[in-house]
Protein backbone atom coordinates (compact mmCIF):
# COMPACT_ATOMS: atom_id res chain seq x y z
CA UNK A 1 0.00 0.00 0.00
CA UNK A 2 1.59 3.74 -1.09
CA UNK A 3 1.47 5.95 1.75
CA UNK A 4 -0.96 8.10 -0.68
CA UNK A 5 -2.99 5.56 -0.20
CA UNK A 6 -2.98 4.94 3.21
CA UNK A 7 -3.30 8.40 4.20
CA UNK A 8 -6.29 8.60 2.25
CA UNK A 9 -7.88 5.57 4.04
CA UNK A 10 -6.88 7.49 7.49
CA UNK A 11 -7.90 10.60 6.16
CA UNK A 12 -11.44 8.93 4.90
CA UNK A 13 -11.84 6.77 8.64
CA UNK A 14 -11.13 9.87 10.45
CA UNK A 15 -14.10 11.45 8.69
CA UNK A 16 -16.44 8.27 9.24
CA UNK A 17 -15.54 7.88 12.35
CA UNK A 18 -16.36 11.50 13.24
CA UNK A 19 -19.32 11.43 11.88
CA UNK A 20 -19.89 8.58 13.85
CA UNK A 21 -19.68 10.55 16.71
CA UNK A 22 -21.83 13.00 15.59
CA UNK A 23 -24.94 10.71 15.35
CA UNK A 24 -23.87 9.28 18.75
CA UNK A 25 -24.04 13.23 19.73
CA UNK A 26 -27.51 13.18 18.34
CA UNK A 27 -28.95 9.72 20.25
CA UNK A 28 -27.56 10.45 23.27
CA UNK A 29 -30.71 13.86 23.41
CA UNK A 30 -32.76 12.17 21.48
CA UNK A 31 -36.20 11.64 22.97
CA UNK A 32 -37.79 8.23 24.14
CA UNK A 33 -40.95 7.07 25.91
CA UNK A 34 -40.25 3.35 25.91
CA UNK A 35 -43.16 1.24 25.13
CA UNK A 36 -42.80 -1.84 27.50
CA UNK A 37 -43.17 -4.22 24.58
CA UNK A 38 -42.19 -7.92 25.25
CA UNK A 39 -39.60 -10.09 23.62
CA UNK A 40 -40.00 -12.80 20.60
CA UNK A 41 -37.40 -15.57 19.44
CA UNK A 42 -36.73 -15.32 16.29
CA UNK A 43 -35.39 -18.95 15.91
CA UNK A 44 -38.60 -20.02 17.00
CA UNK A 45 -40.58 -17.86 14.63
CA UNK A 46 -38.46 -18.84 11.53
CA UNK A 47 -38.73 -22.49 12.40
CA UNK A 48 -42.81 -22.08 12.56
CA UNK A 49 -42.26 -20.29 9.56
CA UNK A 50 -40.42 -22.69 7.93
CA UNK A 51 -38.36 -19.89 6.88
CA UNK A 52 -34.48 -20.98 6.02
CA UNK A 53 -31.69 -18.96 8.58
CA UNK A 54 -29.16 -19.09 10.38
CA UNK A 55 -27.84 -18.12 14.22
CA UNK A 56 -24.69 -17.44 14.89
CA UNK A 57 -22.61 -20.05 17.04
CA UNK A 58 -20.02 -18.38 18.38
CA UNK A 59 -20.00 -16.26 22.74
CA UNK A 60 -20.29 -12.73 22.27
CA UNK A 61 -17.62 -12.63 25.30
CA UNK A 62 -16.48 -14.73 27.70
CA UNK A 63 -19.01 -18.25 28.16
CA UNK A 64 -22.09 -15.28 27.25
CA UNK A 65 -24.28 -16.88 24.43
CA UNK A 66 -25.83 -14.55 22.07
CA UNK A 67 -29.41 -13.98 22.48
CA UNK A 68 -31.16 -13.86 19.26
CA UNK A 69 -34.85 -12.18 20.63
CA UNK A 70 -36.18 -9.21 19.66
CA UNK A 71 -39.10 -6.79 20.42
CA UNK A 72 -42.21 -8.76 19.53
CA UNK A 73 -43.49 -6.69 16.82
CA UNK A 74 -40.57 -6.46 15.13
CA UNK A 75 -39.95 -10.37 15.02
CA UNK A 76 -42.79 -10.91 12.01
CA UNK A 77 -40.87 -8.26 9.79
CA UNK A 78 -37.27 -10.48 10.17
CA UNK A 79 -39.22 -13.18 8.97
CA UNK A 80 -40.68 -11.51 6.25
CA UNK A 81 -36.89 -9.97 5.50
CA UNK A 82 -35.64 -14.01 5.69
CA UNK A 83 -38.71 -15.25 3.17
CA UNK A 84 -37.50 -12.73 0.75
CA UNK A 85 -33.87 -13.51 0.67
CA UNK A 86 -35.05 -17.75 0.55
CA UNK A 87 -36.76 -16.22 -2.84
CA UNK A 88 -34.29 -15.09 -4.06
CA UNK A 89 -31.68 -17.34 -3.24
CA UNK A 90 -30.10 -16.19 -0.11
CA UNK A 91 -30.35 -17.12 3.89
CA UNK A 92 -30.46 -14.66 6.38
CA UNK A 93 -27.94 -15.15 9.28
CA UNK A 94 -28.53 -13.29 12.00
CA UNK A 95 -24.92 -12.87 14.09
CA UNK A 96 -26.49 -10.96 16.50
CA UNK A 97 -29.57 -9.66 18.71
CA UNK A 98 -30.31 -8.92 22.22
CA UNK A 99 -27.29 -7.65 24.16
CA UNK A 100 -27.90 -7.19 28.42
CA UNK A 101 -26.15 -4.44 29.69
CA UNK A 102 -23.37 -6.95 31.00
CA UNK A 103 -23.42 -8.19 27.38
CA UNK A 104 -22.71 -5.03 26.27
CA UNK A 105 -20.29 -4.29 28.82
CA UNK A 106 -18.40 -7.21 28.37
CA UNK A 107 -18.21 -6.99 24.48
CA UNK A 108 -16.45 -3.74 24.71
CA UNK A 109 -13.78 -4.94 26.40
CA UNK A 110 -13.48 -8.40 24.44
CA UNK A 111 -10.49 -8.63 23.69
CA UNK A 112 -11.24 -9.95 19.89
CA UNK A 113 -12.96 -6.63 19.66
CA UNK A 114 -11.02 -4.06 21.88
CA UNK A 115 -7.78 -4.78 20.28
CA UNK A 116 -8.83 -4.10 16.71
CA UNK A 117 -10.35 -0.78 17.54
CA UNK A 118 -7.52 0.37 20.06
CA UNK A 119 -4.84 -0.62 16.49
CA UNK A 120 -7.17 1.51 14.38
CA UNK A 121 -7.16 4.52 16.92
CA UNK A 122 -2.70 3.84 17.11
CA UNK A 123 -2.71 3.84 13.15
CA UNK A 124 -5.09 6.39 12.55
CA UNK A 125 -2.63 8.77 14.89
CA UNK A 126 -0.01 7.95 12.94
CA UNK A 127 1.93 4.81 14.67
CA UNK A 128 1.66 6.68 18.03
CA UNK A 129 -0.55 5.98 21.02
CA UNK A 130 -3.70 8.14 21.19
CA UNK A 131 -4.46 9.80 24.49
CA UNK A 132 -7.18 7.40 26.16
CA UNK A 133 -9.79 9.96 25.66
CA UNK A 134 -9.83 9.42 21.91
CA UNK A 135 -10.04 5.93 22.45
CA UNK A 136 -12.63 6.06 24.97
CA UNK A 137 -14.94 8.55 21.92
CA UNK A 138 -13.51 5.86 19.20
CA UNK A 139 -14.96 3.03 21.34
CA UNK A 140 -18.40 4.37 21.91
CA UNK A 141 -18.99 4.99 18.06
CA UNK A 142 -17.86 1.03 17.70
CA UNK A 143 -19.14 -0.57 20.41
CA UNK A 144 -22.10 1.69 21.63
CA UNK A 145 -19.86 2.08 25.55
CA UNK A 146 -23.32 3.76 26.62
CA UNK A 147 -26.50 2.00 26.53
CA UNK A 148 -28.54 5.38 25.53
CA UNK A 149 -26.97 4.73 21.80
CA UNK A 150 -26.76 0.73 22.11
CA UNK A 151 -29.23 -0.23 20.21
CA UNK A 152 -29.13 -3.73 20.93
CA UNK A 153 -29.63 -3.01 24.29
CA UNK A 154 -33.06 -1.81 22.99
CA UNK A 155 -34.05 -5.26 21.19
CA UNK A 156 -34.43 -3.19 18.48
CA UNK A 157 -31.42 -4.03 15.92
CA UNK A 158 -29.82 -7.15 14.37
CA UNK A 159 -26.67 -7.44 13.14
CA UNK A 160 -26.54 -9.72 9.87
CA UNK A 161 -24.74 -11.60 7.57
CA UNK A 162 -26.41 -13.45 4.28
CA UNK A 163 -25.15 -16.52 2.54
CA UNK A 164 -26.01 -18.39 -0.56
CA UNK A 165 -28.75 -21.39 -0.54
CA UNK A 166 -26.98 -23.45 -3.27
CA UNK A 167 -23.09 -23.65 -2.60
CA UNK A 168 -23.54 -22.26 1.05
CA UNK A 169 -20.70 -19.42 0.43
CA UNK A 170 -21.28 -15.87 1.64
CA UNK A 171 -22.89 -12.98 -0.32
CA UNK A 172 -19.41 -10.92 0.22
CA UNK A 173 -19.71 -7.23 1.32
CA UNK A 174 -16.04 -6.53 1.22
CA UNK A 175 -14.82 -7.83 4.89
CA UNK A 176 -16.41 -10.11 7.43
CA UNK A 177 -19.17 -9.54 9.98
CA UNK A 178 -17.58 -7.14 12.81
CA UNK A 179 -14.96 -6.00 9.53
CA UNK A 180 -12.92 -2.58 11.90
CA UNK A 181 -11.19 -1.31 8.92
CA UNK A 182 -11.68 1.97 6.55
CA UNK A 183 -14.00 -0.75 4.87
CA UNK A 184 -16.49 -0.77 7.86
CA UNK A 185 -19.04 2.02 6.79
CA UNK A 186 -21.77 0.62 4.22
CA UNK A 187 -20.84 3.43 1.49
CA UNK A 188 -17.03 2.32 1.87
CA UNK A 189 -15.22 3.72 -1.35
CA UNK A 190 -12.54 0.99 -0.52
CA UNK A 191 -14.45 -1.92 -1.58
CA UNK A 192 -15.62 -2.96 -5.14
CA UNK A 193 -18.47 -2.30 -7.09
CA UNK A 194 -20.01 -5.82 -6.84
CA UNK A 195 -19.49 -5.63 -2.94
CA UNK A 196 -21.03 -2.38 -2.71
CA UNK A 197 -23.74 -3.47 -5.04
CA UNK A 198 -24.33 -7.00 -2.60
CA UNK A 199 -24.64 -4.52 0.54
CA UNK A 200 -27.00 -2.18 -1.28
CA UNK A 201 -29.37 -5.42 -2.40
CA UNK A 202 -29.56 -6.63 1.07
CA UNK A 203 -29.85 -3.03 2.73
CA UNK A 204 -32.80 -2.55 0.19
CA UNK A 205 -34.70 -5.55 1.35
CA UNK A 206 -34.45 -4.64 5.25
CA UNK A 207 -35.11 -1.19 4.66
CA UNK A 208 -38.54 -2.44 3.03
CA UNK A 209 -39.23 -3.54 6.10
CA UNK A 210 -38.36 -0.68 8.23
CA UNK A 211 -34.85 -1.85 9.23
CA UNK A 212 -32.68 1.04 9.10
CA UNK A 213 -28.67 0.44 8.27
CA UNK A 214 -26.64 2.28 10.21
CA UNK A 215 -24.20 3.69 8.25
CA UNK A 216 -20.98 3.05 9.72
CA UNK A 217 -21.15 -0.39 10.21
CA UNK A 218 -22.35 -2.25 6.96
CA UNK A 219 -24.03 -5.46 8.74
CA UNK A 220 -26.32 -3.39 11.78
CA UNK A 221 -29.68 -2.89 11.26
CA UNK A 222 -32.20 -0.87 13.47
CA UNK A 223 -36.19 -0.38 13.94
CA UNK A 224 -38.61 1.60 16.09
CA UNK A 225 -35.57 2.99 18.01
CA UNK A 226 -33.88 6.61 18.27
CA UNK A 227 -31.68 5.70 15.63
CA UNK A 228 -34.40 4.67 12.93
CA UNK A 229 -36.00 8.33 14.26
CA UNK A 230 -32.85 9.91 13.33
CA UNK A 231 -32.70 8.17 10.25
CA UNK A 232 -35.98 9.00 8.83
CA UNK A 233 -36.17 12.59 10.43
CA UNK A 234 -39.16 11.16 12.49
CA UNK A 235 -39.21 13.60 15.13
CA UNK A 236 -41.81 11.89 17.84
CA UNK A 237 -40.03 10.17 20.33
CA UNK A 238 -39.01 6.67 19.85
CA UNK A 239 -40.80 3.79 21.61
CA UNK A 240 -37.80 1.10 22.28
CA UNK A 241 -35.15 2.33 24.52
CA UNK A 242 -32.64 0.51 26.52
CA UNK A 243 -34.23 -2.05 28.94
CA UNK A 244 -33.35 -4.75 31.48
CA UNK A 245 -35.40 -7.38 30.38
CA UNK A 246 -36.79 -10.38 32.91
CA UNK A 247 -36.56 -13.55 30.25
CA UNK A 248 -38.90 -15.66 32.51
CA UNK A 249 -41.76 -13.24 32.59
CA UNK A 250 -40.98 -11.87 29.32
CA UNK A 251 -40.91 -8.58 31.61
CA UNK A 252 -38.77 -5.43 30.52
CA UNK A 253 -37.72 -2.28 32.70
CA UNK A 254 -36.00 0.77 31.28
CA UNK A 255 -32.55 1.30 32.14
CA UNK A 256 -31.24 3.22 34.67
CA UNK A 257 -28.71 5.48 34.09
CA UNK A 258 -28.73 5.16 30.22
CA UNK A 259 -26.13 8.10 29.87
CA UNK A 260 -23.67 6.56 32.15
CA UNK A 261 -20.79 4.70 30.42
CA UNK A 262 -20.64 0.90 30.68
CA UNK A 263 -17.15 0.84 30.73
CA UNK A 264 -15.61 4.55 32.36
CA UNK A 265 -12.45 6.37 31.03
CA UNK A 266 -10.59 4.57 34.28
CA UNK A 267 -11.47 1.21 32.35
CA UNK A 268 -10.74 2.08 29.49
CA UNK A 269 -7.71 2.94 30.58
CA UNK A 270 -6.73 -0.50 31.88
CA UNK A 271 -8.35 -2.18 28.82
CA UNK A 272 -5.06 -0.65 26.79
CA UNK A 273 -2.74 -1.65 28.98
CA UNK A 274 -3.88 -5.08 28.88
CA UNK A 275 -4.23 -4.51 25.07
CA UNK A 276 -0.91 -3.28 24.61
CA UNK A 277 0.40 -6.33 26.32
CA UNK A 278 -1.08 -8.75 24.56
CA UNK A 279 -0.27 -6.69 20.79
């Protein structure tokens, strides 16, 4: 790679990534009145469907399994979204749904996860260490560090990945699910036209159904939430917001202290020196 080049991949992440922030500026006041809607499997749904998917296998951190429910009302439009692709060839995998505020938590701090974004934040500073606070405002565009902007925390978003019925390979968008690169935002100019053209086809058929992308990360999708509101310019206040949510009585509770970061600047802090050890 020229160093033309790579400054203009810095230069071009900076400005994403900024951005980024911006939005998260822009959920943080954003107004909600949260519903108290329920939780639905959507494994169970697509099954007595008989709609073709798939669930991610793999912890989300730690021994934490991924929980792949999502707000009730929301769960007959992901089937809908998975009939579609089976039409036309394709099978929705959902790699993620339902993150618990310990979910979340831990996820930032994975060390899969952390150590990707703390090498972006060294390169995009030119080889040198960042001060923590950048990190810290890098970290909460990545991996939503406060559950105000998390919107998995709200049961409201899915993150996805979509795969080919007949030879089983994926429908390639230019990088992997959880990709951290100048190839992360869904408009990427780093990628090639077919890959742009395979995120646009899939983006198309969740946004018929109301699923928002979120445009820094091309495999998140969002409905009913702040970040759909922003989206669209709706400006009534969203009706999913962060919740604890009981999974016995299928009870949910909003957050407290939504604002608060899950993991503070004196954690974040630590997470690099463990980081740094381990790079």
């Amino acid at each position: 790679m020229s160093q033309l080049d790579d400054s203009a991949r810095r230069a071009y992440w900076t400005e994403q990534l900024e951005l980024g922030y911006g939005m998260v500026e822009e959920l943080l006041t954003f107004p909600v009145e949260e519903c108290g809607e329920g939780f639905a499997s959507i494994p169970d749904a697509a099954e007595a469907a008989g709609v073709e998917m798939l669930f991610s296998e793999s912890k989300i951190a730690g021994d934490l399994d991924r929980v792949f429910f999502i707000r009730e009302s929301l769960v007959e439009d992901v089937i809908a979204i998975g009939r579609v692709m089976n039409d036309r060839g394709w099978i929705l995998k959902v790699e993620d749904g339902f993150r618990s505020r310990e979910m979340q938590r831990t996820l930032v701090r994975k060390p899969a996860v952390f150590d990707l974004v703390l090498q972006k934040c060294i390169w995009e500073n030119g080889g040198e260490m960042p001060p923590v606070e950048f990190v810290f405002r890098r970290a909460i565009v990545l991996v939503a560090n406060i559950p105000k902007i998390g919107t998995h925390m709200s049961g409201s978003a899915i993150d996805i990945s979509v795969f080919r019925r007949d030879d089983g390979s994926e429908v390639w968008r230019g990088g992997p699910y959880l990709e951290v690169s100048e190839k992360t935002p869904m408009r990427s100019p780093f990628i090639t036209e077919d890959e742009l053209q395979n995120r646009l086809s899939i983006t198309e058929i969740m946004e018929s159904k109301g699923f928002m992308h979120f445009p820094y990360e091309f495999w998140h999708f969002n409905k009913g939430d702040a970040g759909d509101h922003i989206l669209n310019k709706k400006p009534e206040p969203a009706r999913y917001g962060p919740v604890d949510w009981n999974r016995e009585t299928n009870e949910v509770q909003s957050m407290d202290n939504p604002m608060d970061p899950l993991n503070p600047l004196e954690q974040i802090e630590i997470e690099i020196a463990a980081a740094m050890k381990r790079l």
